[in-house]
N, C-alpha and C. Protein backbone atom coordinates (compact mmCIF):
# COMPACT_ATOMS: atom_id res chain seq x y z
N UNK A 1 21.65 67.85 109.75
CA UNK A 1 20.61 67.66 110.73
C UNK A 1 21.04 68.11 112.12
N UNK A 2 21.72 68.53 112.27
CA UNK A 2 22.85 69.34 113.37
C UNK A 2 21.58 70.63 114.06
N UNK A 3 21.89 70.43 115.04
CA UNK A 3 20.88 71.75 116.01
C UNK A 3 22.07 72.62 116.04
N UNK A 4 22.23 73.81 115.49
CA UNK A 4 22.65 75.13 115.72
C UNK A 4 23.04 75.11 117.37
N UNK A 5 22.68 75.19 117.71
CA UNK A 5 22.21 75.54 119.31
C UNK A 5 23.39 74.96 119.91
N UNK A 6 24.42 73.74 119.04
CA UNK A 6 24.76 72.71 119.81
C UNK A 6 26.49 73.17 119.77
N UNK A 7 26.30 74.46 118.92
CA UNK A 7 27.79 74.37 118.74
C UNK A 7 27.97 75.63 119.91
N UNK A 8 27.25 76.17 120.20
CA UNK A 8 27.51 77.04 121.42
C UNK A 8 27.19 76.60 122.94
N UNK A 9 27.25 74.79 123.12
CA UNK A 9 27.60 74.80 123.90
C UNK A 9 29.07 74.43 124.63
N UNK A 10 29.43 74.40 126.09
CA UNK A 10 30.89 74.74 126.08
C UNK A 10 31.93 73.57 126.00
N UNK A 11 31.16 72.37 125.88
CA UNK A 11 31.56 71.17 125.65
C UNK A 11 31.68 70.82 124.31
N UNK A 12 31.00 71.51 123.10
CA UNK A 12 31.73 71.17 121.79
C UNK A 12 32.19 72.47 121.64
N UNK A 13 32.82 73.63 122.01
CA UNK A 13 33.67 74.19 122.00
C UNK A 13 35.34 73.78 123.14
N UNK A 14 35.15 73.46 123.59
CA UNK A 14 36.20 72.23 124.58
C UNK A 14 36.86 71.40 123.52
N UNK A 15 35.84 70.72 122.86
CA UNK A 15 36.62 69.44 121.82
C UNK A 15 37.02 70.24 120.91
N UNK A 16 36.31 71.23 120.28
CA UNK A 16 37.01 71.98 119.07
C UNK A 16 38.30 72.26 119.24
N UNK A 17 38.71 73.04 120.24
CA UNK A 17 40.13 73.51 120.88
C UNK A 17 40.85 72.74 121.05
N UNK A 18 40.55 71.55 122.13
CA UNK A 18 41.43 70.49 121.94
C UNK A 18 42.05 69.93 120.84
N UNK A 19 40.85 70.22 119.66
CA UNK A 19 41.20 69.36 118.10
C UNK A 19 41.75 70.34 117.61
N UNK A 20 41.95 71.40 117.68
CA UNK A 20 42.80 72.42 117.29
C UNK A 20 44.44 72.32 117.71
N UNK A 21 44.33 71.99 119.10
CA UNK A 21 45.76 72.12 119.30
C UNK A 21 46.11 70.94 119.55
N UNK A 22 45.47 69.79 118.98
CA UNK A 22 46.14 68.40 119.13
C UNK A 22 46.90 68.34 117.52
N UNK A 23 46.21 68.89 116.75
CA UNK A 23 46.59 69.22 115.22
C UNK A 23 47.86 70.14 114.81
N UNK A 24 47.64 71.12 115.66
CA UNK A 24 49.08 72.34 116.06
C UNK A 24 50.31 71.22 116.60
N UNK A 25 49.99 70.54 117.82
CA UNK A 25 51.16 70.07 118.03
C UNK A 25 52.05 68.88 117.17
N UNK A 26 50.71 67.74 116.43
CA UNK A 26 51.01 66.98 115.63
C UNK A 26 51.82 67.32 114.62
N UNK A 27 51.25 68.85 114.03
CA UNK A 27 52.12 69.19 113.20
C UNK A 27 53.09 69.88 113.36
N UNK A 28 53.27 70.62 114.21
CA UNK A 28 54.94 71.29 114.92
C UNK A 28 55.86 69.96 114.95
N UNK A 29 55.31 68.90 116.03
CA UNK A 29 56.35 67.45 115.97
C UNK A 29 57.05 67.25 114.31
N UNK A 30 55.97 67.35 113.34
CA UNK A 30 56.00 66.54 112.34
C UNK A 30 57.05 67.28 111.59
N UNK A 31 57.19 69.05 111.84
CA UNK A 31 57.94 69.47 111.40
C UNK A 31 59.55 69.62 112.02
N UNK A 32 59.27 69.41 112.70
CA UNK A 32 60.60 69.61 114.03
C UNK A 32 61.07 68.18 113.34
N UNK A 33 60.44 67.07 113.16
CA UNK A 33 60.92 65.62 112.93
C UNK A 33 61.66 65.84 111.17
N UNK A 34 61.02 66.66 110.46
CA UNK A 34 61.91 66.95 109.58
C UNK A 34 61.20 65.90 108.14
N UNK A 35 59.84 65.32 109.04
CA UNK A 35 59.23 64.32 108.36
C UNK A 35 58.20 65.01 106.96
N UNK A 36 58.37 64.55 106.23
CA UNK A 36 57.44 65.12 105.11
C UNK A 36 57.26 64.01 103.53
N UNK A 37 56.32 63.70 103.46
CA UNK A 37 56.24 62.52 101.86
C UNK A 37 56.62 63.08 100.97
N UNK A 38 57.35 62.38 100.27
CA UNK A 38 57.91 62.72 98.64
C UNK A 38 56.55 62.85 97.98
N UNK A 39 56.36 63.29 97.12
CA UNK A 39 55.75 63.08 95.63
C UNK A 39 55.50 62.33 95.39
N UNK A 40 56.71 61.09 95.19
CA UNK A 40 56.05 59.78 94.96
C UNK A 40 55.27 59.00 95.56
N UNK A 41 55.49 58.95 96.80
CA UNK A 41 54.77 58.43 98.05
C UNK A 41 53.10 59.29 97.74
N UNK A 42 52.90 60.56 97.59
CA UNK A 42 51.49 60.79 97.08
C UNK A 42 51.20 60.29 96.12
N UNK A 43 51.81 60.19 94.91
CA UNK A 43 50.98 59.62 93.80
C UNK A 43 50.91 58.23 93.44
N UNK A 44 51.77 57.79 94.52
CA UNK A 44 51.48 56.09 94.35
C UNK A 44 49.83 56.05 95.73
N UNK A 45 49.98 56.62 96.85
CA UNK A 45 48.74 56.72 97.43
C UNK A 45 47.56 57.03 96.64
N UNK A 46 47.33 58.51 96.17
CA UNK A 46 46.52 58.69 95.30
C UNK A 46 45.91 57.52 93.96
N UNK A 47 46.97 57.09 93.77
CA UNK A 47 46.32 56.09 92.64
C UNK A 47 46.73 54.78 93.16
N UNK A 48 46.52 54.29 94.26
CA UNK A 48 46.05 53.31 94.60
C UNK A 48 45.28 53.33 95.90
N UNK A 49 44.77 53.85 96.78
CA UNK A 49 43.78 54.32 97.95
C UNK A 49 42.48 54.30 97.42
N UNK A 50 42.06 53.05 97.62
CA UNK A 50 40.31 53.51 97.22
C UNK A 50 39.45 54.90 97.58
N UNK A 51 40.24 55.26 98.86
CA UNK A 51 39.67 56.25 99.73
C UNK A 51 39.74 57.39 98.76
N UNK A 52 40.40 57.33 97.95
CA UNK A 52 40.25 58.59 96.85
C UNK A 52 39.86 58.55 95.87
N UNK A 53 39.40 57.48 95.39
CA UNK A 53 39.37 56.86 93.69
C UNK A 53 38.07 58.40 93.65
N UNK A 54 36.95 58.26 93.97
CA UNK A 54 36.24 59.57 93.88
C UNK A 54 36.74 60.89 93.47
N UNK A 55 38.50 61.51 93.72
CA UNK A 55 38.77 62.42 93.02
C UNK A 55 39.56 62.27 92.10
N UNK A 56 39.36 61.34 91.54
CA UNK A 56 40.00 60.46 90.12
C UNK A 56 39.20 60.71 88.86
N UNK A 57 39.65 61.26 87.94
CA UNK A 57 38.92 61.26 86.63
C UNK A 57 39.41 60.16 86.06
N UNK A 58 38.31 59.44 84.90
CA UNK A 58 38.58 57.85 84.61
C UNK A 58 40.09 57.85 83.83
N UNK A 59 40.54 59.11 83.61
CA UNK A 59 41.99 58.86 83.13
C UNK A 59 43.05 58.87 83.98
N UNK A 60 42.73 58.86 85.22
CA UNK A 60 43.73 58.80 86.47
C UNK A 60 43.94 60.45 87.11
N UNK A 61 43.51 61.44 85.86
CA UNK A 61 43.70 62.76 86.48
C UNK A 61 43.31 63.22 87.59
N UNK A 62 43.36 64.13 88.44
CA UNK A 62 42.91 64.79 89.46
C UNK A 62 41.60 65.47 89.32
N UNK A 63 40.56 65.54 89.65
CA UNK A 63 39.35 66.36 89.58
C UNK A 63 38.89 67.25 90.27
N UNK A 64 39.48 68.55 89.56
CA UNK A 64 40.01 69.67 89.95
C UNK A 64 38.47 70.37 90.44
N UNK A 65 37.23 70.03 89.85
CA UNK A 65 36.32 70.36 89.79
C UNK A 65 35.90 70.08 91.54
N UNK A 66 36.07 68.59 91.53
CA UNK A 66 35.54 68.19 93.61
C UNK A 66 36.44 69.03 94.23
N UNK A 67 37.55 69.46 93.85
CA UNK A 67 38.68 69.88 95.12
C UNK A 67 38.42 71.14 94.63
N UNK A 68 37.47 72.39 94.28
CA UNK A 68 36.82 73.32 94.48
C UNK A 68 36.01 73.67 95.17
N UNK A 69 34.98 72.78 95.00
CA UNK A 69 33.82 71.85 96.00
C UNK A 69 34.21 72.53 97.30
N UNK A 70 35.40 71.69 97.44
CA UNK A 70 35.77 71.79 98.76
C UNK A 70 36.23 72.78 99.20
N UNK A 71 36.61 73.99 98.31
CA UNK A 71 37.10 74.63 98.64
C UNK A 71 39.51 75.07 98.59
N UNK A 72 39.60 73.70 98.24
CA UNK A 72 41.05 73.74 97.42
C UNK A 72 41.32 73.48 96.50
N UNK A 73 42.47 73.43 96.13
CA UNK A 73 43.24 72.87 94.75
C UNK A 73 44.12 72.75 94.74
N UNK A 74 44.54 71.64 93.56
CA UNK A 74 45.31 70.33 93.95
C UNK A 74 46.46 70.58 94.38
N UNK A 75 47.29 71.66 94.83
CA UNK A 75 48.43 72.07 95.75
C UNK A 75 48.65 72.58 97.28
N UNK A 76 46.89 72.42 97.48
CA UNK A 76 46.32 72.33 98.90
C UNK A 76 46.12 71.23 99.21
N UNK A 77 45.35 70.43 97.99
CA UNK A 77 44.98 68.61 98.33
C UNK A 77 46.25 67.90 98.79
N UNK A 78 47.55 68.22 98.14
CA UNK A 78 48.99 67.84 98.13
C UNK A 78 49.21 67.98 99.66
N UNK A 79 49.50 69.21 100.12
CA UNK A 79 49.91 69.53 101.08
C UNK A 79 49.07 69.30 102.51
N UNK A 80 47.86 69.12 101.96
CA UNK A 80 46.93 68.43 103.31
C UNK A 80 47.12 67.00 103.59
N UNK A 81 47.80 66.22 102.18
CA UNK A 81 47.79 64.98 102.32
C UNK A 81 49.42 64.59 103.18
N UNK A 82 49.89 65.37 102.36
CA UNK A 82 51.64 65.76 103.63
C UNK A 82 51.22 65.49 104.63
N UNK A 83 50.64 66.62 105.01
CA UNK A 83 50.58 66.60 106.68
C UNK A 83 49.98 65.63 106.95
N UNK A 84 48.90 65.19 106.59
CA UNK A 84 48.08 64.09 107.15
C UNK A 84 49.22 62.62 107.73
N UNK A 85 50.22 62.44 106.29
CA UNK A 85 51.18 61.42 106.00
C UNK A 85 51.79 61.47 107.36
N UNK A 86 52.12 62.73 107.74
CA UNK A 86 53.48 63.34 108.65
C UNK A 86 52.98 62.82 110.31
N UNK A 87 51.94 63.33 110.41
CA UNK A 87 51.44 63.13 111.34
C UNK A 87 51.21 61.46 111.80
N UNK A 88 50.55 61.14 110.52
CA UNK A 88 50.54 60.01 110.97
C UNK A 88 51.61 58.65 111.43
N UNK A 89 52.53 59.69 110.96
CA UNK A 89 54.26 58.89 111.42
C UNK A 89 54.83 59.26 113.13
N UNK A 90 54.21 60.82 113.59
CA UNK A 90 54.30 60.87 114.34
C UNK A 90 53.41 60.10 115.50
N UNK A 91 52.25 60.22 114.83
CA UNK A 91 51.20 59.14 115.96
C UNK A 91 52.00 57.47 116.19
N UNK A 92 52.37 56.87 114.92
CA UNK A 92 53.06 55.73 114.58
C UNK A 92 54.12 55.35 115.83
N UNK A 93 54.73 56.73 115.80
CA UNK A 93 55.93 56.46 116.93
C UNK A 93 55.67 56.85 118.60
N UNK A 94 54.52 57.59 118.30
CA UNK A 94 54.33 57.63 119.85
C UNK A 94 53.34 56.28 120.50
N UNK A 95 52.68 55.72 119.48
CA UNK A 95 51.92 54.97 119.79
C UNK A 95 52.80 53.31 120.24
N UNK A 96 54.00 53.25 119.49
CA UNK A 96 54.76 52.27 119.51
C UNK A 96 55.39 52.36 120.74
N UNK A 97 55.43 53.17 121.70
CA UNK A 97 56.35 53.07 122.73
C UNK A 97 55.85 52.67 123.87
């Protein structure tokens, strides 16, 4: 339900950029920090995060079919969830100080 109109103005192009390079730097930190989730740490998230039960097939598998949808697969889902993890360790510690 979005007006077209709205993304050319220069104030949600402002936030876009900002959200661009607040994401660039989160993740430069995250890599410079050397921070990154094991495997295990995803698949104990994945199968217990309600927030995902939706790309869960009732046998616990991955549903390779939604993460097309979207446009990835499941070694993009992996690695988006990394970063997400990473970052959010970096927010963790800047926020603590």
């Amino acid at each position: 339900d979005a007006d077209p109109s709205s993304f050319d103005k220069p104030e949600f192009k402002q936030q876009v950029l900002e959200s661009l390079v607040r994401e660039y730097v989160l993740s430069a930190a995250s890599r410079d920090l050397n921070l990154r989730a094991p495997d295990a740490r995803l698949v104990r998230l994945f199968a217990t995060d309600q927030q995902y039960a939706f790309l869960r097939n009732p046998d616990g598998s991955l549903n390779k079919g939604l993460l097309q949808a979207q446009g990835m697969n499941a070694a993009q889902f992996q690695e988006r969830l990394r970063l997400d993890m990473s970052v959010s360790q970096v927010l963790g510690g800047v926020t603590k100080l």
